[in-house]
C-alpha atoms as a PDB file:
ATOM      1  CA  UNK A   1      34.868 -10.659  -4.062  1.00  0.00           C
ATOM      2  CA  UNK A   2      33.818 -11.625  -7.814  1.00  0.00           C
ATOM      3  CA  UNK A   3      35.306  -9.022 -10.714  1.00  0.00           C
ATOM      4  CA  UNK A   4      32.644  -8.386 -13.288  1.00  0.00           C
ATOM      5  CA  UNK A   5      32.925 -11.026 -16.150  1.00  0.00           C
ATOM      6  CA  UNK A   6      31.495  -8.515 -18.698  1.00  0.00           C
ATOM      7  CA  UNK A   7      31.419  -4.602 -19.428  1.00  0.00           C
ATOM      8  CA  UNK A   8      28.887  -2.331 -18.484  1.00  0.00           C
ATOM      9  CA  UNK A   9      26.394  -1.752 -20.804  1.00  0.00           C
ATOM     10  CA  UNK A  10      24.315   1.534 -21.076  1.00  0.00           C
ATOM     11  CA  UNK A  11      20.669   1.196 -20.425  1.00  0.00           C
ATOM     12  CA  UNK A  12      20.763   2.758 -16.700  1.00  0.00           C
ATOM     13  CA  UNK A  13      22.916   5.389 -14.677  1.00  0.00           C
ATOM     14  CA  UNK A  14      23.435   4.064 -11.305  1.00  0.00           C
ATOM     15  CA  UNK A  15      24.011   0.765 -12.163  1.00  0.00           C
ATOM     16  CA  UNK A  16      27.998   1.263 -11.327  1.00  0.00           C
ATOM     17  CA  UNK A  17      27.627   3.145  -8.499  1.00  0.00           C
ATOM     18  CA  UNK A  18      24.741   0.829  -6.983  1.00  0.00           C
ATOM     19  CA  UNK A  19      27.878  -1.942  -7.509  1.00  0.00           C
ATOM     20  CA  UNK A  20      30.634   0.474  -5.765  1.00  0.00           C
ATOM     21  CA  UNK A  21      28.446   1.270  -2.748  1.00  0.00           C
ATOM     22  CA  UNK A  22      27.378  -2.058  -1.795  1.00  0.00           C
ATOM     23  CA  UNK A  23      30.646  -3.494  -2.433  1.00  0.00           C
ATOM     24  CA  UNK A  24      32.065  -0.537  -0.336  1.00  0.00           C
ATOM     25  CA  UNK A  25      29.361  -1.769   2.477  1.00  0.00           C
ATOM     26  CA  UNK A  26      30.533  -4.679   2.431  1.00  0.00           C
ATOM     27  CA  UNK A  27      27.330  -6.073   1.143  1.00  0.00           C
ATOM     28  CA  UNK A  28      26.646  -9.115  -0.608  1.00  0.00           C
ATOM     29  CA  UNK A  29      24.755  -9.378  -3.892  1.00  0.00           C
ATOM     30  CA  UNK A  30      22.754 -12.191  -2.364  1.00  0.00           C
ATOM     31  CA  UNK A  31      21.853  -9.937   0.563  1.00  0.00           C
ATOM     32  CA  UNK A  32      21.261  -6.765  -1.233  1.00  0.00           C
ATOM     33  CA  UNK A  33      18.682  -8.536  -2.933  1.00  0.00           C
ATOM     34  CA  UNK A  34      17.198 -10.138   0.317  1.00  0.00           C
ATOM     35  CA  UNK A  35      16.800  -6.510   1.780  1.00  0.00           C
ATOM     36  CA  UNK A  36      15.114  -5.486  -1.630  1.00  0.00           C
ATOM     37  CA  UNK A  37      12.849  -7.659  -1.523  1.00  0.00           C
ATOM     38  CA  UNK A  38      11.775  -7.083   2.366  1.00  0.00           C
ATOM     39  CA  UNK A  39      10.956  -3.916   1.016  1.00  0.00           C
ATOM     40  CA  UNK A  40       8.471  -5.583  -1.343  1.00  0.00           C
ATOM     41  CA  UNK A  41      10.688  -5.412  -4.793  1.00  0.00           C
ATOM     42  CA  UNK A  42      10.006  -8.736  -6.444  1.00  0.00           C
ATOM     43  CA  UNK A  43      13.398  -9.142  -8.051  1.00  0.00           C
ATOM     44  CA  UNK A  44      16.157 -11.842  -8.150  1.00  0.00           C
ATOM     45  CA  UNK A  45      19.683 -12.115  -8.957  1.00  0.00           C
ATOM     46  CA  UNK A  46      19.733 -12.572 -12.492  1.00  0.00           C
ATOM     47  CA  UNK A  47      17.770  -9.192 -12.862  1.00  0.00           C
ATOM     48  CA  UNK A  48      19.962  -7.860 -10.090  1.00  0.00           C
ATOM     49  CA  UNK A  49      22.900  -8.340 -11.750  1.00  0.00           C
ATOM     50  CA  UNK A  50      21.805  -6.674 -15.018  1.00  0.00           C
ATOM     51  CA  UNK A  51      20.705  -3.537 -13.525  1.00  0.00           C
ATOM     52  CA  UNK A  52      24.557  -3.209 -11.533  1.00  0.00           C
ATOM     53  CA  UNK A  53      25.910  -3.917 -15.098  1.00  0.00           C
ATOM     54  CA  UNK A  54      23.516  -1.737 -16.892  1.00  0.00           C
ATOM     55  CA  UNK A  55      21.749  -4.164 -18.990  1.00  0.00           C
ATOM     56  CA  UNK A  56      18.330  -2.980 -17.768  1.00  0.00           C
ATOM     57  CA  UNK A  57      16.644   0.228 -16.480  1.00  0.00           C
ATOM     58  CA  UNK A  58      16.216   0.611 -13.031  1.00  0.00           C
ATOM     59  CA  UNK A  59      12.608   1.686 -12.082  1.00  0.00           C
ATOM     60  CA  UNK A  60      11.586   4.822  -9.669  1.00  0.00           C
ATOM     61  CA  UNK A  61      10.961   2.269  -7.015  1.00  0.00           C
ATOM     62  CA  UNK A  62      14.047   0.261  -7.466  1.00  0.00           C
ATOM     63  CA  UNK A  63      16.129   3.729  -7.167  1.00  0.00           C
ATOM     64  CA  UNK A  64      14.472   4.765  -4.150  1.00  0.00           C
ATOM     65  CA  UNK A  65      14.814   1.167  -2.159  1.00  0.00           C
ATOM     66  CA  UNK A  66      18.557   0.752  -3.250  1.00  0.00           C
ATOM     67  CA  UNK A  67      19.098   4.714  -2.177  1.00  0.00           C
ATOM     68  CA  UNK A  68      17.317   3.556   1.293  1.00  0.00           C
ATOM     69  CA  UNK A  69      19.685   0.361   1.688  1.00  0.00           C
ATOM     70  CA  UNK A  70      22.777   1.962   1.035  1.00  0.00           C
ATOM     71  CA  UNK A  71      21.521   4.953   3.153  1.00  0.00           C
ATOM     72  CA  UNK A  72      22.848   7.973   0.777  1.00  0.00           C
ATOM     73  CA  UNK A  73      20.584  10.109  -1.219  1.00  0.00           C
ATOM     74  CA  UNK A  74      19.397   9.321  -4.733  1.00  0.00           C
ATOM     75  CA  UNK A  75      21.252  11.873  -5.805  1.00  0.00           C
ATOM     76  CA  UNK A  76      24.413  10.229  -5.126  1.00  0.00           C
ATOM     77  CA  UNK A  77      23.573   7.441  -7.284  1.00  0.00           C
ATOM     78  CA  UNK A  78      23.537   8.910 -10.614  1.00  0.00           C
ATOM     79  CA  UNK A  79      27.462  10.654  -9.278  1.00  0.00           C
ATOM     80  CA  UNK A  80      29.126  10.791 -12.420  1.00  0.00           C
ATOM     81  CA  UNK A  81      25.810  11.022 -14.720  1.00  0.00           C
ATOM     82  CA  UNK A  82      26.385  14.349 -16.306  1.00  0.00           C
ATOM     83  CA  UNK A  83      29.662  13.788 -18.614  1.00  0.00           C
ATOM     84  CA  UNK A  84      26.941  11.265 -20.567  1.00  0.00           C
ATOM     85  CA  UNK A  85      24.686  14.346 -21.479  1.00  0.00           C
ATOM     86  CA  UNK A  86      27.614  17.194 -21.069  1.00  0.00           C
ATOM     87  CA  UNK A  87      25.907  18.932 -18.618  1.00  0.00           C
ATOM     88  CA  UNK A  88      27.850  21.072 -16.439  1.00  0.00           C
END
């Protein structure tokens, strides 16, 4: 399994758990992004790969096709979100 060459950036909030679940799946990048696009996502692996690292935003659609694929809620994506906004 590859380690992530650079940092996570800050322009989504699932982006790390999107990486953690699939990789806890047992799911390939290459694959993910097969099944994304069988659900009619037009996206490939270079704008894959920024939205895991948090490069780019993730659209509505995108978080509701990756919540499908992993089969959790979309509410388990953005775990973690709060301490970024110091919500409680």
């Amino acid at each position: 399994m590859k380690i992530r060459k650079k940092e996570y950036s800050n322009s989504n909030l699932i982006g790390r758990n999107v990486e953690a679940l699939r990789k806890q799946q047992g799911i390939k990048q290459k694959d993910f992004i097969s099944k994304m696009q069988l659900y009619g996502l037009d996206i490939n692996p270079t704008s894959y790969s920024k939205l895991e690292g948090q490069v780019r935003l993730a659209n509505d659609k995108e978080i509701y096709v990756i919540s499908k694929i992993l089969g959790v809620k979309i509410e388990e994506l953005f775990n973690g979100a709060d301490i970024f906004y110091n919500q409680k």
